[in-house]
N, C-alpha and C. Protein backbone atom coordinates (compact mmCIF):
# COMPACT_ATOMS: atom_id res chain seq x y z
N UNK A 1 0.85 -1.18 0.00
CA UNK A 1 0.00 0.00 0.00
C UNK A 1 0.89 1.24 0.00
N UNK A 2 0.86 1.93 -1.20
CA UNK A 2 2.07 3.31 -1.05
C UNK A 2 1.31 4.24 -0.14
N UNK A 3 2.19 5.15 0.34
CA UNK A 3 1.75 6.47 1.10
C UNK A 3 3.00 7.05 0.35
N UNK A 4 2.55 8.63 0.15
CA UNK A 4 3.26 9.81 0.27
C UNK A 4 3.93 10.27 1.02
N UNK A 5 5.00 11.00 1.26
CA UNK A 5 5.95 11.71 1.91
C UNK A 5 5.87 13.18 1.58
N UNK A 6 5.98 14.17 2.05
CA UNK A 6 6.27 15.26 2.30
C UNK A 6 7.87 15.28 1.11
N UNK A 7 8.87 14.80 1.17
CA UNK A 7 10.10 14.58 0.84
C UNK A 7 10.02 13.52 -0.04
N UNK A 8 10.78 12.99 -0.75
CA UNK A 8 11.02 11.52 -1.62
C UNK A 8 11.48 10.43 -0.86
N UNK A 9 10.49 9.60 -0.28
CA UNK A 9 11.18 8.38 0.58
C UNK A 9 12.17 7.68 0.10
N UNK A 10 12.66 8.03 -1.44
CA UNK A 10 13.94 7.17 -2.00
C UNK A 10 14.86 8.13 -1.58
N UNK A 11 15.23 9.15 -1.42
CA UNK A 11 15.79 9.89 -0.70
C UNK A 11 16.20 9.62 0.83
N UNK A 12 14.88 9.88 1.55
CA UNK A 12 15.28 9.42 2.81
C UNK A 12 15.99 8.22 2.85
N UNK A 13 15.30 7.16 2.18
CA UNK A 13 15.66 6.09 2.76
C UNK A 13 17.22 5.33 2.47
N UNK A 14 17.91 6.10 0.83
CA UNK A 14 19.26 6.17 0.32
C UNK A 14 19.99 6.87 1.14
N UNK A 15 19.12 7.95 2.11
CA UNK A 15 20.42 8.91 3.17
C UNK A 15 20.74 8.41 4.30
N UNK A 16 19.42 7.81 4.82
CA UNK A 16 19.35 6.88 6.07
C UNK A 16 20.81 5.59 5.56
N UNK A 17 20.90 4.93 4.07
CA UNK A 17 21.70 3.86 4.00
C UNK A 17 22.53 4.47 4.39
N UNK A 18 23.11 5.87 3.34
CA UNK A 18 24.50 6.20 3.42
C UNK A 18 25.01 6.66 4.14
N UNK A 19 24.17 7.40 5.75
CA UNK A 19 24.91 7.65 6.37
C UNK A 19 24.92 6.23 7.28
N UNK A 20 24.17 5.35 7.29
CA UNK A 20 24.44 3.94 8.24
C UNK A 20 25.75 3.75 7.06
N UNK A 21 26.02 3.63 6.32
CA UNK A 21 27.56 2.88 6.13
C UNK A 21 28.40 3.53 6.55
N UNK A 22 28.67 5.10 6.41
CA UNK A 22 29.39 5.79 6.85
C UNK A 22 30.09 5.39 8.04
N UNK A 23 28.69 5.38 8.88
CA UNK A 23 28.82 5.32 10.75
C UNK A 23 29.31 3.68 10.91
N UNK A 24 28.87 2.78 10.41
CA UNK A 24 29.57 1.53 10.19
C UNK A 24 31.04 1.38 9.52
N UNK A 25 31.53 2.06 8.66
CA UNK A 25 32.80 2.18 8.03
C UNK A 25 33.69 2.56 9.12
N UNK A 26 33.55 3.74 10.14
CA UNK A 26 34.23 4.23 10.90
C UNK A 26 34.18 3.49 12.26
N UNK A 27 33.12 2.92 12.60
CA UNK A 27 33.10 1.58 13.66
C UNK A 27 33.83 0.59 13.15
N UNK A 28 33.95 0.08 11.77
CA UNK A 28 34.65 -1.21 11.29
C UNK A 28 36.33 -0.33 11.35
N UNK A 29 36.56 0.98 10.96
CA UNK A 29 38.05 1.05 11.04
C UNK A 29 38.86 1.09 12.23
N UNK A 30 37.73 1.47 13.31
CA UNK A 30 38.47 1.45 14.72
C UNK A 30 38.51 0.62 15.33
N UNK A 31 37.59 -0.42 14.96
CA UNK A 31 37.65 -2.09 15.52
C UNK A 31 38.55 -3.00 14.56
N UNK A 32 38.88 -2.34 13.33
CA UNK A 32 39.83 -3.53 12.63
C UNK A 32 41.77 -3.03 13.54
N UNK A 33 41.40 -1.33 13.31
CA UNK A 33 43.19 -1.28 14.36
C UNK A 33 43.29 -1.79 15.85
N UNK A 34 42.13 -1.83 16.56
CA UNK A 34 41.95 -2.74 17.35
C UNK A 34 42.24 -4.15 17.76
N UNK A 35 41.89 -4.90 16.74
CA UNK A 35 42.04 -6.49 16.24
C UNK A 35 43.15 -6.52 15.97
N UNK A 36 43.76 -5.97 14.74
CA UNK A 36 45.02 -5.86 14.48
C UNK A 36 46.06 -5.59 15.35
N UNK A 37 46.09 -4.72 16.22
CA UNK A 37 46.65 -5.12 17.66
C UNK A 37 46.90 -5.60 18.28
N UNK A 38 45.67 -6.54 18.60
CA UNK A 38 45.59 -7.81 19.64
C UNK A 38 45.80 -8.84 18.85
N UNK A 39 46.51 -8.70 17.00
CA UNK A 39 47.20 -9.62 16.76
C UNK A 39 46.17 -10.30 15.92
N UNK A 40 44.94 -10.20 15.79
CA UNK A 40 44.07 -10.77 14.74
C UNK A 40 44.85 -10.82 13.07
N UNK A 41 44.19 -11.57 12.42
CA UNK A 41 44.35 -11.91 11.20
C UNK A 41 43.45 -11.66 10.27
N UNK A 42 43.87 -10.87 8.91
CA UNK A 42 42.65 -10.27 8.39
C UNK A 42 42.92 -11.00 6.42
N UNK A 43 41.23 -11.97 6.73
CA UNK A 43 41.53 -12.99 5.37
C UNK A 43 40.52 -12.04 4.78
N UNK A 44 41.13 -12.39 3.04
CA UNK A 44 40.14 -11.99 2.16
C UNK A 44 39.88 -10.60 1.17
N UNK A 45 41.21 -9.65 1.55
CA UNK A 45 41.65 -8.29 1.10
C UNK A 45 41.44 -8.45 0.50
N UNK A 46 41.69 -9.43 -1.29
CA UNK A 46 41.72 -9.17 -2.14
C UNK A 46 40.28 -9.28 -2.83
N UNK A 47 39.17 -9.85 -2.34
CA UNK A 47 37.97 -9.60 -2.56
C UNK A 47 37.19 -8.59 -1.78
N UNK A 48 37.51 -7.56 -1.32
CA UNK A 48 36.93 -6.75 -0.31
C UNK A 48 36.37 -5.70 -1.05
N UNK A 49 37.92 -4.83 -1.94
CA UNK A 49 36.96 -3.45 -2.85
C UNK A 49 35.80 -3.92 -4.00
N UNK A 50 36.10 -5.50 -4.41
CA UNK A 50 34.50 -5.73 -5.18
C UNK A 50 32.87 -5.59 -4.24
N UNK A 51 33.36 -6.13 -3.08
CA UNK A 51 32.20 -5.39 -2.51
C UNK A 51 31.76 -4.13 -2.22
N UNK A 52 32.94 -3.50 -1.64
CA UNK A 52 32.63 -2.55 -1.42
C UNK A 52 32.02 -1.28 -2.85
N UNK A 53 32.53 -2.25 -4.11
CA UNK A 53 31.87 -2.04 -5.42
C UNK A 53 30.92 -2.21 -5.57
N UNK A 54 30.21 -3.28 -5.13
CA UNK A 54 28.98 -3.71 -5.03
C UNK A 54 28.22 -2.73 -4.47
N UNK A 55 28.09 -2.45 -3.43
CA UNK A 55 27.86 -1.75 -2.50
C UNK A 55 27.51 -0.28 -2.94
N UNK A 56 28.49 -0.01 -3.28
CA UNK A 56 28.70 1.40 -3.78
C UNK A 56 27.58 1.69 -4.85
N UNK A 57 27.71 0.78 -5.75
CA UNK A 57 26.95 0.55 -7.14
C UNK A 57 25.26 0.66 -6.50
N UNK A 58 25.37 -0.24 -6.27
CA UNK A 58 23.99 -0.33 -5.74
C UNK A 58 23.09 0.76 -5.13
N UNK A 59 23.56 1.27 -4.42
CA UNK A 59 23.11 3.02 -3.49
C UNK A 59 22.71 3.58 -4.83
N UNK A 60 23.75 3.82 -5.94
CA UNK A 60 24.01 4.54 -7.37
C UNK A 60 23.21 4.37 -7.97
N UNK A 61 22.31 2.86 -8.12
CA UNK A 61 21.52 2.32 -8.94
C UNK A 61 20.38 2.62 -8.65
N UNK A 62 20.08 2.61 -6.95
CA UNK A 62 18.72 2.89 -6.31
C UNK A 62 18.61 4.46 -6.91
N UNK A 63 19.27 5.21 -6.70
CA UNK A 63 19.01 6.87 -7.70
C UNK A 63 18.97 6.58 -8.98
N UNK A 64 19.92 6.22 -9.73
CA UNK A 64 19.28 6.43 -11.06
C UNK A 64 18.79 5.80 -11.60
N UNK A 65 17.76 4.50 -11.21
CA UNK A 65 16.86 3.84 -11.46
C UNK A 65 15.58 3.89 -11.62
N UNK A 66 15.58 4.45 -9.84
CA UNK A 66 13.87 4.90 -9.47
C UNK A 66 13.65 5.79 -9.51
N UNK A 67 12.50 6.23 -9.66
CA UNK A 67 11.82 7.81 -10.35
C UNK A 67 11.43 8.40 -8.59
N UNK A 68 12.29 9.42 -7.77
CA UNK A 68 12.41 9.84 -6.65
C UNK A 68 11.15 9.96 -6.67
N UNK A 69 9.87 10.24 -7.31
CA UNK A 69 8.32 10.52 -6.85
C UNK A 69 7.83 9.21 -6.61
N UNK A 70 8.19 8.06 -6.77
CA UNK A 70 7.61 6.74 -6.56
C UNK A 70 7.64 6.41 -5.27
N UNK A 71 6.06 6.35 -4.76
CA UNK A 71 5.58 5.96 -3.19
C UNK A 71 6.48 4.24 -3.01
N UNK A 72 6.50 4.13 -1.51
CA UNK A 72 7.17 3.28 -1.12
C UNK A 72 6.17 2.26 -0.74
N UNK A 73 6.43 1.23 -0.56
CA UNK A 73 5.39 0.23 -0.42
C UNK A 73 5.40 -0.17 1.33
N UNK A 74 4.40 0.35 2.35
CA UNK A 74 4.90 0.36 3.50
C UNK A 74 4.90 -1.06 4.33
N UNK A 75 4.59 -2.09 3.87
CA UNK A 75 4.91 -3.66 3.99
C UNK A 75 6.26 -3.91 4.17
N UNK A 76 6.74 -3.39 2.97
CA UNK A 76 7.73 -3.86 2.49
C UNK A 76 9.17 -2.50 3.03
N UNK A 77 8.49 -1.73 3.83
CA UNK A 77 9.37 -0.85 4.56
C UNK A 77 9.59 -1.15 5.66
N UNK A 78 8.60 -1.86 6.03
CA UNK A 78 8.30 -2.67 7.26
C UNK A 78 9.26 -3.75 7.65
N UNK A 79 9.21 -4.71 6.38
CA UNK A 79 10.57 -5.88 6.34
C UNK A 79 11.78 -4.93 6.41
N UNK A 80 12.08 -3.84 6.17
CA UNK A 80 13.36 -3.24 5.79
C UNK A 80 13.89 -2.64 7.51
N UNK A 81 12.59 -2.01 8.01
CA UNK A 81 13.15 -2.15 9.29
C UNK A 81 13.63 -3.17 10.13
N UNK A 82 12.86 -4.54 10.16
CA UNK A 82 13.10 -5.26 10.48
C UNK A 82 14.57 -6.08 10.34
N UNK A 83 14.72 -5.63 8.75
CA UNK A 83 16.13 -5.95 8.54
C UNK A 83 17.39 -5.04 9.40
N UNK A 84 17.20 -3.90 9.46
CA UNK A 84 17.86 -2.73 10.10
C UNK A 84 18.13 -3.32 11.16
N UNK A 85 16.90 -3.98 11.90
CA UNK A 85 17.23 -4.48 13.72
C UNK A 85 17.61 -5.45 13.60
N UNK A 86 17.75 -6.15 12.69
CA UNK A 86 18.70 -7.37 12.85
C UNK A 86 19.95 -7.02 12.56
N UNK A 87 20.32 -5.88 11.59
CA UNK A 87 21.70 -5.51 11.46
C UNK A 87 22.40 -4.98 12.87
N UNK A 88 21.54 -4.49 13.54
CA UNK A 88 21.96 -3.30 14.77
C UNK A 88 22.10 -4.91 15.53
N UNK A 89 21.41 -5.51 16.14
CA UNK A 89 21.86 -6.74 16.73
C UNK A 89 23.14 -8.10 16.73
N UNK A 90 23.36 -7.67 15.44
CA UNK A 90 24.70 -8.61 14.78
C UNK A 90 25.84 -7.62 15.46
N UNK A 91 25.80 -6.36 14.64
CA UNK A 91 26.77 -5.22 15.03
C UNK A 91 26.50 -5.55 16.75
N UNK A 92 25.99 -5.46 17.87
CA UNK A 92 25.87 -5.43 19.10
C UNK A 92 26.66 -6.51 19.35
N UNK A 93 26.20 -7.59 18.78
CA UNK A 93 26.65 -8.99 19.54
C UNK A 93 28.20 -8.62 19.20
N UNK A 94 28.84 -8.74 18.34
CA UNK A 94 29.79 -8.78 18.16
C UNK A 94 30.90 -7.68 18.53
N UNK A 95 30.18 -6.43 19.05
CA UNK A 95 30.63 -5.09 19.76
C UNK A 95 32.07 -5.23 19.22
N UNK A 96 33.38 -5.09 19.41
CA UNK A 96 34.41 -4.65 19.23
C UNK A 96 35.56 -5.90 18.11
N UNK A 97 34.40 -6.63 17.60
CA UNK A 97 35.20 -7.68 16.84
C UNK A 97 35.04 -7.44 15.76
N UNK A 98 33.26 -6.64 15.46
CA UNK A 98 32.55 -5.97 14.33
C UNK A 98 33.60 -5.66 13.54
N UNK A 99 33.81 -5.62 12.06
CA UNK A 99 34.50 -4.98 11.00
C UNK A 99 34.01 -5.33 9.98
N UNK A 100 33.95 -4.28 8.78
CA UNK A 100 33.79 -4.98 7.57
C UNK A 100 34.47 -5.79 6.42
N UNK A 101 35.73 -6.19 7.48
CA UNK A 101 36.57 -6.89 6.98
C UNK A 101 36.58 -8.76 7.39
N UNK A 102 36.90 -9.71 7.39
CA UNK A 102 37.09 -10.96 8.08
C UNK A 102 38.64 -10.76 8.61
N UNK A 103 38.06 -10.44 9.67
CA UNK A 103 38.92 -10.08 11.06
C UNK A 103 39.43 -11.64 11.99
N UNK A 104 40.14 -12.19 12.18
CA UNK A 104 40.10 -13.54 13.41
C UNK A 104 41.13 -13.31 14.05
N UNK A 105 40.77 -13.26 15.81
CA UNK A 105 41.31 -13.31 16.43
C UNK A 105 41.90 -14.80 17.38
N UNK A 106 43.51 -15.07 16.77
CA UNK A 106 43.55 -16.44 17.47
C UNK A 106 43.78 -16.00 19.18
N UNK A 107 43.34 -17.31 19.28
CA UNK A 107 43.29 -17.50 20.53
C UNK A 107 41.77 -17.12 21.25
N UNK A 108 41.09 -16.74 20.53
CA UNK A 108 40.03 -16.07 20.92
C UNK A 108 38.58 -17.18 20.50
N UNK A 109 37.85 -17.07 20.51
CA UNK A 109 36.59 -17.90 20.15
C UNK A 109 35.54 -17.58 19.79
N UNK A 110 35.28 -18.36 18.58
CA UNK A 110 33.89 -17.60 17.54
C UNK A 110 32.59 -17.64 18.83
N UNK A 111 32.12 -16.36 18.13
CA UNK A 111 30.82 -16.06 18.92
C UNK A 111 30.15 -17.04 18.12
N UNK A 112 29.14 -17.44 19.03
CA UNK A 112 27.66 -18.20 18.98
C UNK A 112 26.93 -17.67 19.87
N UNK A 113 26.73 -16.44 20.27
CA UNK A 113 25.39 -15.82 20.59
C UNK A 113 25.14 -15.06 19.70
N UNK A 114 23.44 -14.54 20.73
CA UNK A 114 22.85 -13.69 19.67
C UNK A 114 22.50 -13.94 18.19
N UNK A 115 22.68 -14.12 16.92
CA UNK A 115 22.05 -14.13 16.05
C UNK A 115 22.62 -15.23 15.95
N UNK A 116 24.16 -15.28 16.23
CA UNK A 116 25.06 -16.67 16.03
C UNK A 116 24.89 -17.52 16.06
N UNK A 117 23.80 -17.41 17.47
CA UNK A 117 23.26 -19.15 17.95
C UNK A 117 22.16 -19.81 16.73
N UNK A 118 22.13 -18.57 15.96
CA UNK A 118 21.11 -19.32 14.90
C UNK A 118 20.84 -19.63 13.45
N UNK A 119 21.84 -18.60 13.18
CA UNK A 119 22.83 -18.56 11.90
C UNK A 119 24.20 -18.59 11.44
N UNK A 120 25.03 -19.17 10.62
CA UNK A 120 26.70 -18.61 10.65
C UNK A 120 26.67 -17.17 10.46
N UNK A 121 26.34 -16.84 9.66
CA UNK A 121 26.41 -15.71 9.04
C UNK A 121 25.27 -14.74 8.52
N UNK A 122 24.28 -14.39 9.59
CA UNK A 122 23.46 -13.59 10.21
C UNK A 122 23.62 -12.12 9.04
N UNK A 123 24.58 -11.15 9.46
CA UNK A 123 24.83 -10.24 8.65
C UNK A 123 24.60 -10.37 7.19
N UNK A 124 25.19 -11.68 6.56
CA UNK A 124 24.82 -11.84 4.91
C UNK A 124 23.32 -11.90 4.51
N UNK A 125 22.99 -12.81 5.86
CA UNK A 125 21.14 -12.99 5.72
C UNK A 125 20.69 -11.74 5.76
N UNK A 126 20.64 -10.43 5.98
CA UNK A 126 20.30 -9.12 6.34
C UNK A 126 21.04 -8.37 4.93
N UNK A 127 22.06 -8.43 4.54
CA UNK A 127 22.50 -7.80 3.29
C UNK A 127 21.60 -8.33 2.40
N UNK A 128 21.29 -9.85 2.60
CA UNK A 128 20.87 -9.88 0.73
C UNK A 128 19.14 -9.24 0.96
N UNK A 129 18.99 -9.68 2.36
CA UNK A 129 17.96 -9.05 2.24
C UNK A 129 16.67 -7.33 1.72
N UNK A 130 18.09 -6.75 2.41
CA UNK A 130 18.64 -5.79 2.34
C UNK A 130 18.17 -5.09 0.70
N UNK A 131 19.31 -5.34 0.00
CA UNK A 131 19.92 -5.45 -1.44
C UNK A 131 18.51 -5.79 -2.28
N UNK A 132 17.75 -6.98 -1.44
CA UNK A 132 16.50 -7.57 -2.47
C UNK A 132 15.52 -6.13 -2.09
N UNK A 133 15.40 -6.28 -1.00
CA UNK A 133 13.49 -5.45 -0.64
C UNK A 133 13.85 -3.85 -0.70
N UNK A 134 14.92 -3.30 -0.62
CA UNK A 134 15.01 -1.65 -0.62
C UNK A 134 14.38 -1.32 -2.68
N UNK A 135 14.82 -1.96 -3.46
CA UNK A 135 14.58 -1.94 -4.57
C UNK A 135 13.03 -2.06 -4.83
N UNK A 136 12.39 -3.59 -4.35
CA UNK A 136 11.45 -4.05 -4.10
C UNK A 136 10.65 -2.84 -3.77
N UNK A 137 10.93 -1.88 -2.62
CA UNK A 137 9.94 -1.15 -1.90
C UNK A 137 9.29 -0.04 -2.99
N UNK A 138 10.35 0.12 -3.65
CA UNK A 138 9.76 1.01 -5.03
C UNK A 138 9.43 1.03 -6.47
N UNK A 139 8.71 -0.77 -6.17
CA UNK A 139 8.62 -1.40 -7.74
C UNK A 139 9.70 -2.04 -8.57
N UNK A 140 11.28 -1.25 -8.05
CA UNK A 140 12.25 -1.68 -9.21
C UNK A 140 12.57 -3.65 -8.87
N UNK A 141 12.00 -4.25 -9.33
CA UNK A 141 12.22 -5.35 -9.26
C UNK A 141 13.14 -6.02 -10.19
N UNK A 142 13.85 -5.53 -11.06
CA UNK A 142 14.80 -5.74 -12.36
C UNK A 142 16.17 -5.09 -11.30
N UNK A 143 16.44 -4.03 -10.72
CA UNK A 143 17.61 -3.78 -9.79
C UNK A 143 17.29 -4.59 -8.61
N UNK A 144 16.32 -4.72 -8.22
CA UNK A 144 16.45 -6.33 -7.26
C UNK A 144 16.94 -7.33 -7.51
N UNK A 145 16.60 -8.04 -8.58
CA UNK A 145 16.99 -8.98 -8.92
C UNK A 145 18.54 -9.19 -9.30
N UNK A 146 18.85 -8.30 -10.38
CA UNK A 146 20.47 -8.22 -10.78
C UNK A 146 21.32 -7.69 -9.78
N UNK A 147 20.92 -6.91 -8.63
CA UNK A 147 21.63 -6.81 -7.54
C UNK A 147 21.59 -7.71 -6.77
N UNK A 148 20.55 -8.93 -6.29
CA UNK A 148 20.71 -10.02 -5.76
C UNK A 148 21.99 -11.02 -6.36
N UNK A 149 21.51 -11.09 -7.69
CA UNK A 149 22.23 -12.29 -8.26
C UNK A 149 24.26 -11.55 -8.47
N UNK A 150 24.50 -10.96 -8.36
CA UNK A 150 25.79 -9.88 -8.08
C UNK A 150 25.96 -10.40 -6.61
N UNK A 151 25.30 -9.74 -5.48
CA UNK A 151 25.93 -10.10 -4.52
C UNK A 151 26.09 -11.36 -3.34
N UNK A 152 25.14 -12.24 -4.36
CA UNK A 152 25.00 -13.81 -4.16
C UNK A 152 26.63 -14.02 -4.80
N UNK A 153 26.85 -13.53 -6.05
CA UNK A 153 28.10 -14.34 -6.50
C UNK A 153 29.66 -13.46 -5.75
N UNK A 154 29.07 -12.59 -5.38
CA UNK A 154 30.13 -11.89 -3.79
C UNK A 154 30.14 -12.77 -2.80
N UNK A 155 28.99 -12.72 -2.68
CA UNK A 155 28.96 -13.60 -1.10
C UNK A 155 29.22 -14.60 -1.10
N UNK A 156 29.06 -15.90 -2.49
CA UNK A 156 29.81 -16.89 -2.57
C UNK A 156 31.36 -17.00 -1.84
N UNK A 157 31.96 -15.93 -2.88
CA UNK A 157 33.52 -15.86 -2.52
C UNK A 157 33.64 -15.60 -0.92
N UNK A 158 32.87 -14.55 -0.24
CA UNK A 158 33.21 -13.92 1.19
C UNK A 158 33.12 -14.96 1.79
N UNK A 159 31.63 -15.90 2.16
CA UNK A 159 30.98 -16.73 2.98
C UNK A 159 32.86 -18.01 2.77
N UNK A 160 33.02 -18.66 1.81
CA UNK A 160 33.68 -19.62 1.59
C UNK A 160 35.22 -18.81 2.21
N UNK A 161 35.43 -17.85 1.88
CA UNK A 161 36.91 -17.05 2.54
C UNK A 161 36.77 -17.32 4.03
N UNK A 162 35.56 -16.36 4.33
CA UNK A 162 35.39 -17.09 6.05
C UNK A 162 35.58 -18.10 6.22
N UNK A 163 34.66 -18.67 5.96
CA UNK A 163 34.99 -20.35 6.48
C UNK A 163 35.59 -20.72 6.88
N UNK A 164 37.03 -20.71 6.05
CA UNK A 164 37.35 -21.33 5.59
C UNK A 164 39.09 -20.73 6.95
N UNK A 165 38.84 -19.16 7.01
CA UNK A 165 39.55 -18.24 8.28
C UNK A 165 38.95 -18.85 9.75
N UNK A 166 37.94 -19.36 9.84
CA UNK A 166 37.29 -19.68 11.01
C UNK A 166 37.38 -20.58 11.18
N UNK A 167 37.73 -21.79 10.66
CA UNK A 167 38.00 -23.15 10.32
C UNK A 167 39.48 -22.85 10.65
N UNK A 168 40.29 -22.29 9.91
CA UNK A 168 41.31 -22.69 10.17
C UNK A 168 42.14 -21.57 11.89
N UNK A 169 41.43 -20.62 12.30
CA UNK A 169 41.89 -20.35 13.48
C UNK A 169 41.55 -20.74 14.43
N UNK A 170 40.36 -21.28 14.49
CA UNK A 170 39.32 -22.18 15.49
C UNK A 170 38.72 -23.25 15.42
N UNK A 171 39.69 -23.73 14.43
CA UNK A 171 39.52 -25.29 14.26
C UNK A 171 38.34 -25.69 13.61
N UNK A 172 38.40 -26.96 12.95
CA UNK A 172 37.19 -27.48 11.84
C UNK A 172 35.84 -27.82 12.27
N UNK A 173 35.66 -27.50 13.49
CA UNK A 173 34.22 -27.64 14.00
C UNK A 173 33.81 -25.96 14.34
N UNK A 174 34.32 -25.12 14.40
CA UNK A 174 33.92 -23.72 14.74
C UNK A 174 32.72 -23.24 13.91
């Protein structure tokens, strides 16, 4: 069911992203010199600026895709918050390990609380989600889709890099 805004909710809701990455970028840089400190290990550099390509692209696409007068679908703004509080909850659980990098700290031990206890990888479930329904909320279902299937074949590479870092600092059952 669309409603109107006073303002262009593709607006709001692209400023609301960009300044949440912002404020996340600068939480992930002070928790990665952090880690790095205490000697953590950081897998996966060389696939990192494609996401952050991804990423980038995508914000880019939501503007010059959708027609800024197109009502938002408030269902489906609804899932988007929902996604938001699951992001803010991952970021919590993980408080000072958080980065947007694959960070491992040996000696240390993978979390399994909080979202952990119920997913590996909680945060990816919330990106693709993410990535699918913000598009979704304003009809563009063609930048949903090709932005899904993009950062499915990202997340291939990330999800398997982890693993594969978590496996090998915390052993093959972690």
């Amino acid at each position: 069911m669309p409603v109107s805004f006073p303002m262009s909710p593709l607006y709001l809701i692209v400023g609301f992203l960009v300044l949440q990455r912002l404020v996340e970028l600068a939480i992930a840089r002070r928790n990665h010199r952090a880690l790095a400190a205490e000697g953590a290990i950081e897998f996966g550099r060389r696939h990192y600026p494609a996401l952050v390509a991804l990423h980038t692209g995508w914000l880019l696409a939501l503007l010059a895709t959708i027609d800024p007068k197109t009502p938002v679908s408030i269902p489906l703004l609804a899932v988007f918050f929902l996604l938001e509080c699951g992001r803010v909850w991952v970021v919590a659980t993980l408080g000072s390990r958080w980065t947007t990098r694959i960070m491992v700290v040996p000696g240390g031990k993978r979390i399994r609380t909080g979202p952990y206890r119920y997913v590996n990888h909680p945060n990816y479930l919330i990106v693709c989600g993410e990535i699918a329904v913000v598009p979704l909320m304003f009809g563009a279902w063609v930048l949903a889709l090709i932005a899904s299937v993009l950062n499915l074949l990202a997340l291939r590479t990330r999800v398997r890099v982890e693993n594969k870092a978590l496996a090998e600092v915390y052993g093959a059952g972690s």
